[in-house]
PDB file of N, CA and C in Angstrom:
ATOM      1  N   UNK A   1      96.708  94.102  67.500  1.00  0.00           N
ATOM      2  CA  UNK A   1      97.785  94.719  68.244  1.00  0.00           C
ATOM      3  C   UNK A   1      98.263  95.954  67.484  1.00  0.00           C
ATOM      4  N   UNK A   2      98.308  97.214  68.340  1.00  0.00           N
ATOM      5  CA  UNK A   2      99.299  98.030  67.517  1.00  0.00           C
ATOM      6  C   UNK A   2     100.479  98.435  68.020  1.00  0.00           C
ATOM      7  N   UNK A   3     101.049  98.785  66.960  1.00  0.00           N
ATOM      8  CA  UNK A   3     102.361  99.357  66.424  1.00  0.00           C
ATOM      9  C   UNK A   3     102.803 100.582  66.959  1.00  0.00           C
ATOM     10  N   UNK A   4     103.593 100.890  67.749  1.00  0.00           N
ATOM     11  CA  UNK A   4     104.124 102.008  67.637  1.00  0.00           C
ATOM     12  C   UNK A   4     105.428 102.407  67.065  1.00  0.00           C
ATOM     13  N   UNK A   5     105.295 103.460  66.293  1.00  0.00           N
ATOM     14  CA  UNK A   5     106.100 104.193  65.429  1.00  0.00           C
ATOM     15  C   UNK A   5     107.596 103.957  66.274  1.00  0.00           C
ATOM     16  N   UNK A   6     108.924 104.667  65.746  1.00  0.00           N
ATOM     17  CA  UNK A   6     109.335 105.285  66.263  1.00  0.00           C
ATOM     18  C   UNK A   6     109.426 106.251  66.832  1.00  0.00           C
ATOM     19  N   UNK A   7     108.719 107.595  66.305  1.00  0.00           N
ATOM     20  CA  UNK A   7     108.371 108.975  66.210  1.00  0.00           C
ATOM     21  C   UNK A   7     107.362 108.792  67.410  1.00  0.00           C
ATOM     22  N   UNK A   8     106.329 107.681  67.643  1.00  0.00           N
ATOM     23  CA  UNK A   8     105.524 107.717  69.172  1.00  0.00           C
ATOM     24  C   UNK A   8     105.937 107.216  70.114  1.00  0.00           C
ATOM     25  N   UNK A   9     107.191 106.066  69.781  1.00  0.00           N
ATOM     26  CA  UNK A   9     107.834 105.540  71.001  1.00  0.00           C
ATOM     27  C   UNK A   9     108.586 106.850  71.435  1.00  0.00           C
ATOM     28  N   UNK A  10     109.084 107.632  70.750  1.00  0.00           N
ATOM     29  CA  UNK A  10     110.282 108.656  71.333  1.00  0.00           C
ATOM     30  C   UNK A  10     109.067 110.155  72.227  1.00  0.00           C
ATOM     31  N   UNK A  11     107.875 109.966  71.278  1.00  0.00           N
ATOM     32  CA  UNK A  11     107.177 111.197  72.280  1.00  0.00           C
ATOM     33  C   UNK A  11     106.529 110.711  73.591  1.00  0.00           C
ATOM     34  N   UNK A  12     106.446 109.462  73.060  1.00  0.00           N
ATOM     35  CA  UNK A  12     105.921 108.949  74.654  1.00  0.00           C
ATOM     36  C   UNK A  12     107.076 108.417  75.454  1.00  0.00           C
ATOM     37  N   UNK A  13     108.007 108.423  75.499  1.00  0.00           N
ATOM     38  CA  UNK A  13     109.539 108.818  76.335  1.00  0.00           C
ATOM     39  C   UNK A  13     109.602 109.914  77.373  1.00  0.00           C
ATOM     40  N   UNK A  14     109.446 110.860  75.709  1.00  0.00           N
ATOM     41  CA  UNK A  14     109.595 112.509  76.127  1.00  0.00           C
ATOM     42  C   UNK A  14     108.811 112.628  77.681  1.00  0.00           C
ATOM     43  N   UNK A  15     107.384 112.509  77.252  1.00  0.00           N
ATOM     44  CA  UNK A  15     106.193 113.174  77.889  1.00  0.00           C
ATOM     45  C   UNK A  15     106.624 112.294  79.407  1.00  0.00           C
ATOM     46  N   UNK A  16     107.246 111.097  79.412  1.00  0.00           N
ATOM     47  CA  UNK A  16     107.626 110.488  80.653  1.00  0.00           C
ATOM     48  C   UNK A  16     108.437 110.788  81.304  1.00  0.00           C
ATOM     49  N   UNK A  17     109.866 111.071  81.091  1.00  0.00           N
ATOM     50  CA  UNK A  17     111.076 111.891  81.174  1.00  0.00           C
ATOM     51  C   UNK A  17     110.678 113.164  81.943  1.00  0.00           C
ATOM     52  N   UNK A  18     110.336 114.108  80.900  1.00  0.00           N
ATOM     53  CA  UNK A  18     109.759 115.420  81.523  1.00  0.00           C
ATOM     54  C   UNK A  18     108.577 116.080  81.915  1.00  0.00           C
ATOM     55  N   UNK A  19     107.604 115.254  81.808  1.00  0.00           N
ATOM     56  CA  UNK A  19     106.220 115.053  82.486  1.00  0.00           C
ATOM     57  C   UNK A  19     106.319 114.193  83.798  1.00  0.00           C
ATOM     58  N   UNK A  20     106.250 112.756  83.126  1.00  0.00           N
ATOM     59  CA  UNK A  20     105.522 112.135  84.662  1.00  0.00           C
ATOM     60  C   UNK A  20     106.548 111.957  85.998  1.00  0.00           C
ATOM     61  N   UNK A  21     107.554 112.097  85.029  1.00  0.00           N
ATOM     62  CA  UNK A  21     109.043 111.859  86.124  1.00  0.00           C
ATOM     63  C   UNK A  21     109.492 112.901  86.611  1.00  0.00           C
ATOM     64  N   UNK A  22     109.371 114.222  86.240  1.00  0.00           N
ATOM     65  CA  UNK A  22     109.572 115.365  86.894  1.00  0.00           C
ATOM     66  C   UNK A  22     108.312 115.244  88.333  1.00  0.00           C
ATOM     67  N   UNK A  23     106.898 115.208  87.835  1.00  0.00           N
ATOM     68  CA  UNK A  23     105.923 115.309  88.640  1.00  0.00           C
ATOM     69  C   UNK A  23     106.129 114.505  89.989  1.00  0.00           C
ATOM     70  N   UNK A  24     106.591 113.344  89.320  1.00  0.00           N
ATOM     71  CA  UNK A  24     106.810 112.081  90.873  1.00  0.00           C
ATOM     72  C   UNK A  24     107.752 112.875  92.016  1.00  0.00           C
ATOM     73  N   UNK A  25     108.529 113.552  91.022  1.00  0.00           N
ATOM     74  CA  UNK A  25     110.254 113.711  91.693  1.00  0.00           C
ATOM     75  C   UNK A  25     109.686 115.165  92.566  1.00  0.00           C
ATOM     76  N   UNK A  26     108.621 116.182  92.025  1.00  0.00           N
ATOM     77  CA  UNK A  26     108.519 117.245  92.851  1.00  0.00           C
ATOM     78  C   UNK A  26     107.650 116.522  94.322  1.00  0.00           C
ATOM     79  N   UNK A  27     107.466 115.438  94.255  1.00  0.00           N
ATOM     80  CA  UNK A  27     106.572 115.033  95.584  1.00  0.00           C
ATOM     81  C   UNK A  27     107.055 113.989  96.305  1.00  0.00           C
ATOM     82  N   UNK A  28     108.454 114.102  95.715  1.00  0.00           N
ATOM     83  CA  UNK A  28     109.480 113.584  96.824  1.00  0.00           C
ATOM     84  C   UNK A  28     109.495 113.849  98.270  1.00  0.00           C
ATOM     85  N   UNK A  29     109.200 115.161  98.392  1.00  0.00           N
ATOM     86  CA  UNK A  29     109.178 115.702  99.714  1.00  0.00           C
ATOM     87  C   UNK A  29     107.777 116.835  99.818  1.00  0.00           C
ATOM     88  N   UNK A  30     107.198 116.706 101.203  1.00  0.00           N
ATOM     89  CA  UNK A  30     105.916 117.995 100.980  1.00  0.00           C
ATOM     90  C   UNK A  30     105.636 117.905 102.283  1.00  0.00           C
ATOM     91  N   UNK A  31     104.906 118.615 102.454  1.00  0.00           N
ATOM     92  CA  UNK A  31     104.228 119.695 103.607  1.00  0.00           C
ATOM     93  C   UNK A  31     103.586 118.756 104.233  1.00  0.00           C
ATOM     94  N   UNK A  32     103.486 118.428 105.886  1.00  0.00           N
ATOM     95  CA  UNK A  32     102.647 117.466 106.495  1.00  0.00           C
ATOM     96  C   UNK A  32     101.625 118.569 107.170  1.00  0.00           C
ATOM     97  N   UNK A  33     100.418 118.587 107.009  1.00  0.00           N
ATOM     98  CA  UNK A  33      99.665 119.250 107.703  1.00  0.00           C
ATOM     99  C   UNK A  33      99.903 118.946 108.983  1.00  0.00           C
ATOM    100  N   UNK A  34      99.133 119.581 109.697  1.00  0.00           N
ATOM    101  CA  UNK A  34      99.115 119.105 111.563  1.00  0.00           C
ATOM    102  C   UNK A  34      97.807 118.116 111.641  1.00  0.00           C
ATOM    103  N   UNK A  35      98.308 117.305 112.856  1.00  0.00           N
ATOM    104  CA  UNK A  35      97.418 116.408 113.135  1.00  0.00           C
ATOM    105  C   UNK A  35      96.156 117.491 113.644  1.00  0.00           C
ATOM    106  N   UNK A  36      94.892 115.992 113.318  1.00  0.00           N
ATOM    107  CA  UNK A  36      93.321 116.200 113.271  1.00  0.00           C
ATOM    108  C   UNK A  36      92.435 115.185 113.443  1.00  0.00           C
ATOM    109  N   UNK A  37      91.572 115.674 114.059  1.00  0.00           N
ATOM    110  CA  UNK A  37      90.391 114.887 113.766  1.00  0.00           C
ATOM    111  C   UNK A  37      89.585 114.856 112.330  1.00  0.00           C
ATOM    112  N   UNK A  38      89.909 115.199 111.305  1.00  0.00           N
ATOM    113  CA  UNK A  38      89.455 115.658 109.704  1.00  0.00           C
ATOM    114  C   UNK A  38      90.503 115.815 109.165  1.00  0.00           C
ATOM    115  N   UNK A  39      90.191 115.067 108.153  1.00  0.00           N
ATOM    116  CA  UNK A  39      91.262 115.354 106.589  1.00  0.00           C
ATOM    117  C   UNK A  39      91.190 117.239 106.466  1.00  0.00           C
ATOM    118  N   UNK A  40      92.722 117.132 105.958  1.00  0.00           N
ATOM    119  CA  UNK A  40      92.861 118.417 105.645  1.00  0.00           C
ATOM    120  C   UNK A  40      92.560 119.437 104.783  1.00  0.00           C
ATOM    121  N   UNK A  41      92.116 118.497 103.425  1.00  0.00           N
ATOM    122  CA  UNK A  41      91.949 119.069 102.632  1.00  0.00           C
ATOM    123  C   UNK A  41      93.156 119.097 101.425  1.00  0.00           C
ATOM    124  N   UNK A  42      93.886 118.914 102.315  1.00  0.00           N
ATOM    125  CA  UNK A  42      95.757 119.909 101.650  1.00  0.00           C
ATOM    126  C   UNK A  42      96.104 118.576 100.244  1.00  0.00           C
ATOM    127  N   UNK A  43      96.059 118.978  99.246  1.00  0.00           N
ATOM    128  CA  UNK A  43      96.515 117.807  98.265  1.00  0.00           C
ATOM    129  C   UNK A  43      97.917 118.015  98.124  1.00  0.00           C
ATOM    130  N   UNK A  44      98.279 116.731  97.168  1.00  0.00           N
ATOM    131  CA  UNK A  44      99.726 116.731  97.222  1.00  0.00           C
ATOM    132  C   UNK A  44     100.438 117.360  96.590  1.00  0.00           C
ATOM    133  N   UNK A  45     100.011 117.809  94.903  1.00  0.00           N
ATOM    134  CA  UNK A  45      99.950 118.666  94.613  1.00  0.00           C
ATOM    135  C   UNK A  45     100.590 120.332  95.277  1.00  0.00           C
ATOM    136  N   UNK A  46      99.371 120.458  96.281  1.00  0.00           N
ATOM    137  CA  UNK A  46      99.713 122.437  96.816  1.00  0.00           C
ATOM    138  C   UNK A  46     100.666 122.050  97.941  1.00  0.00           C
ATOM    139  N   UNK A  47     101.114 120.077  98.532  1.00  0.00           N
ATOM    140  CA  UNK A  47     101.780 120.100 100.003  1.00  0.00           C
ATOM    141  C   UNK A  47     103.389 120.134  99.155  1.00  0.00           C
ATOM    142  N   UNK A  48     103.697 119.948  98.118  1.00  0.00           N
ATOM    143  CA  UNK A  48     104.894 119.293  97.681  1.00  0.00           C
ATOM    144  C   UNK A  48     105.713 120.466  97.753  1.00  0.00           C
ATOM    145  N   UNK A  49     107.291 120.440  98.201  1.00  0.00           N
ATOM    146  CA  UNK A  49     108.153 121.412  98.539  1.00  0.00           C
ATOM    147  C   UNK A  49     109.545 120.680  97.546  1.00  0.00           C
ATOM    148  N   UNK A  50     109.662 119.878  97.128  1.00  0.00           N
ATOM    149  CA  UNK A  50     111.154 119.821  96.282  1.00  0.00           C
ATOM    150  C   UNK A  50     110.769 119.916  94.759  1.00  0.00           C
ATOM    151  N   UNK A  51     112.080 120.531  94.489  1.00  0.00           N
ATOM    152  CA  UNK A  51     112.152 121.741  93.812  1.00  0.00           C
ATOM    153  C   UNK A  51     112.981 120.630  92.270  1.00  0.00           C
ATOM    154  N   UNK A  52     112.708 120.530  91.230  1.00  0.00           N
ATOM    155  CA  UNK A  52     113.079 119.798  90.137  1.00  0.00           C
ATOM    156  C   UNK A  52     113.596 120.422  88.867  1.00  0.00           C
ATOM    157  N   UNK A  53     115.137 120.184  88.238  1.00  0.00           N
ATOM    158  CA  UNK A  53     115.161 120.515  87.178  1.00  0.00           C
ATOM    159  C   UNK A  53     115.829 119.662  86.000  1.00  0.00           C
ATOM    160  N   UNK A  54     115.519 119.637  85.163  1.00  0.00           N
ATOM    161  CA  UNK A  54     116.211 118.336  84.057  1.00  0.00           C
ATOM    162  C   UNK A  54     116.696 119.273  83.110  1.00  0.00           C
ATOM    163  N   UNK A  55     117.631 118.204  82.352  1.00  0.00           N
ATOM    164  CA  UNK A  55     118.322 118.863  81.162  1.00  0.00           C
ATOM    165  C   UNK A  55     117.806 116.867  80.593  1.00  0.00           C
ATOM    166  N   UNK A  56     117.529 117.082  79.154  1.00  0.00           N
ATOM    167  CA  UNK A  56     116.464 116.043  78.388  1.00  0.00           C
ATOM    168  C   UNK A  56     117.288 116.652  76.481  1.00  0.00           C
ATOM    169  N   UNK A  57     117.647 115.949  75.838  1.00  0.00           N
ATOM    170  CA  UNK A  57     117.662 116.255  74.311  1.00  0.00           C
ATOM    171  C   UNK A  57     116.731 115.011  73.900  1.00  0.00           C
ATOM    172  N   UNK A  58     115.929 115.962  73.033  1.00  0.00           N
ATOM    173  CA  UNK A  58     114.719 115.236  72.712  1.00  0.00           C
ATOM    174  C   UNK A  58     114.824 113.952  71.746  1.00  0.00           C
ATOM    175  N   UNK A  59     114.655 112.942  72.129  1.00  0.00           N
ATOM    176  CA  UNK A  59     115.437 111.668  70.792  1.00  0.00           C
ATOM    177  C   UNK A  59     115.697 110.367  71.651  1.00  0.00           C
ATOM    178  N   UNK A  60     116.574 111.540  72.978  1.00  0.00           N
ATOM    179  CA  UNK A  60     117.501 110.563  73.327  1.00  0.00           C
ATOM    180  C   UNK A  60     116.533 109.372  74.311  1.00  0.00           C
ATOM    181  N   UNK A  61     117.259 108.852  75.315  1.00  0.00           N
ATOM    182  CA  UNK A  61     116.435 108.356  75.712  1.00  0.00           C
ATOM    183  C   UNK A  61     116.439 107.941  77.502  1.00  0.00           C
ATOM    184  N   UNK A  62     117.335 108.923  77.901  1.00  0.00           N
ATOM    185  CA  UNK A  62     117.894 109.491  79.080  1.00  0.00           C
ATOM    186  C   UNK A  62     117.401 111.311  79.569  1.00  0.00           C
ATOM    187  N   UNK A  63     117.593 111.325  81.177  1.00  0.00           N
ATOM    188  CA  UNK A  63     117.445 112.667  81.599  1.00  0.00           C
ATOM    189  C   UNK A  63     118.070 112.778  83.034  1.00  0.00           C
ATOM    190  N   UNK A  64     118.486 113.967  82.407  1.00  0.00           N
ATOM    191  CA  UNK A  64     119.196 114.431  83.887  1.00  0.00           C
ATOM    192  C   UNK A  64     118.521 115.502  84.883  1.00  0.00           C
ATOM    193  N   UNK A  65     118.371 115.162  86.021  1.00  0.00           N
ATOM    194  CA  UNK A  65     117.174 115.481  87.197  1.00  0.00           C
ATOM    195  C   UNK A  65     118.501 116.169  87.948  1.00  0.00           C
ATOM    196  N   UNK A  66     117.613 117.592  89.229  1.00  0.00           N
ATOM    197  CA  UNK A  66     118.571 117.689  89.936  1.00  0.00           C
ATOM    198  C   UNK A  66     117.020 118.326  90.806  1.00  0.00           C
ATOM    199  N   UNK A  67     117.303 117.297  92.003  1.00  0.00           N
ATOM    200  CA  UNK A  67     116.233 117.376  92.897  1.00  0.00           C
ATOM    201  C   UNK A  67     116.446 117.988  94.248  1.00  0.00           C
ATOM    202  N   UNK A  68     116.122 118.956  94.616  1.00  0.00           N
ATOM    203  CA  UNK A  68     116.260 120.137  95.952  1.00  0.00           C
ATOM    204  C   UNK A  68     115.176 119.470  96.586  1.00  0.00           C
ATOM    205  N   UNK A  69     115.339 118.596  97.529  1.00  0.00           N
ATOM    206  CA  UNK A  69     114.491 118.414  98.588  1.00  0.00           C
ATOM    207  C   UNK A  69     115.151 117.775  99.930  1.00  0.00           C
ATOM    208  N   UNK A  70     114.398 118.139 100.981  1.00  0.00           N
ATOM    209  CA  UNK A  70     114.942 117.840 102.503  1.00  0.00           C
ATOM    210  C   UNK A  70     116.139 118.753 102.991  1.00  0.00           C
ATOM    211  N   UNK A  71     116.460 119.495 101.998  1.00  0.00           N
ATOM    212  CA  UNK A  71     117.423 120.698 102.364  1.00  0.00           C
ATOM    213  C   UNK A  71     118.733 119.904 101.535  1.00  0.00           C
ATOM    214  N   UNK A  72     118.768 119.081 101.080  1.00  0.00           N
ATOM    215  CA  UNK A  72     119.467 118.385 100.272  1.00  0.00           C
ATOM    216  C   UNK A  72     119.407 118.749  98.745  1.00  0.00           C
ATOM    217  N   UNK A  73     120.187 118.603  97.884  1.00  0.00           N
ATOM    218  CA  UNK A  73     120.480 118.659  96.276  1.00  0.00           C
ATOM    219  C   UNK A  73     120.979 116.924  96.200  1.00  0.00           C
ATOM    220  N   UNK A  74     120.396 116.387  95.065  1.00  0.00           N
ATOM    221  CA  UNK A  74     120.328 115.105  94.260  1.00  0.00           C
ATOM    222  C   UNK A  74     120.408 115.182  92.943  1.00  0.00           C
ATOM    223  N   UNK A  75     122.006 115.020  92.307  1.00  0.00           N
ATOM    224  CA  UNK A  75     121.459 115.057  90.964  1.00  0.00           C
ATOM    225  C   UNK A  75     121.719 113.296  90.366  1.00  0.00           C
ATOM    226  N   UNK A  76     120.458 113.302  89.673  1.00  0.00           N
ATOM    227  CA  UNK A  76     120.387 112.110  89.130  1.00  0.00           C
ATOM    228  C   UNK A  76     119.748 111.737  87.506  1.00  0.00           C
ATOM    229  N   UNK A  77     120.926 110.311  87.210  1.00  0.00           N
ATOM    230  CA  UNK A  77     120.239 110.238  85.344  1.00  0.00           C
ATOM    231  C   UNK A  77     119.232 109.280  85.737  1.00  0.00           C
ATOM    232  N   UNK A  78     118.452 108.943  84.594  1.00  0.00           N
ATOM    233  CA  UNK A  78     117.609 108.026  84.213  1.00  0.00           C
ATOM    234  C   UNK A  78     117.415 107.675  82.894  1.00  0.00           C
ATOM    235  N   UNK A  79     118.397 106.619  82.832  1.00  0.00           N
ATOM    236  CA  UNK A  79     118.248 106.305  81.239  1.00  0.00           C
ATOM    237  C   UNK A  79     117.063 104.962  80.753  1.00  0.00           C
TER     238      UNK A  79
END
């Protein structure tokens, strides 16, 4: 079994916080192609329309999100 540090528990926080949790949060909302007989092509990625910004001090173990989507503003923590 290994060990993680403190110093790797806190970067692998980080990289979650303001990596994977920003990423989820911009594909909150996105672009529906028009109906078809064929996939569109369109990934979720180039369809995603809300708009994400955090404030994060690096250590801690909380972040504050403020999510523009549906014509709506959301600000939200995640500790």
């Amino acid at each position: 079994m290994t060990r993680l540090t403190i110093d790797e528990a806190q970067q692998r926080i980080r990289l979650f916080l303001t990596g994977d949790m920003v990423e989820a949060l911009r594909a909150v909302d996105y672009e529906s192609p028009p109906l078809a007989d064929q996939p569109s092509g369109l990934t979720l990625e180039a369809a995603r329309r809300a708009a994400v910004r955090f404030s994060h001090v690096e250590g801690a173990s909380d972040c504050l999100y403020r999510v523009d989507a549906f014509d709506e503003s959301l600000v939200m923590r995640l500790n």
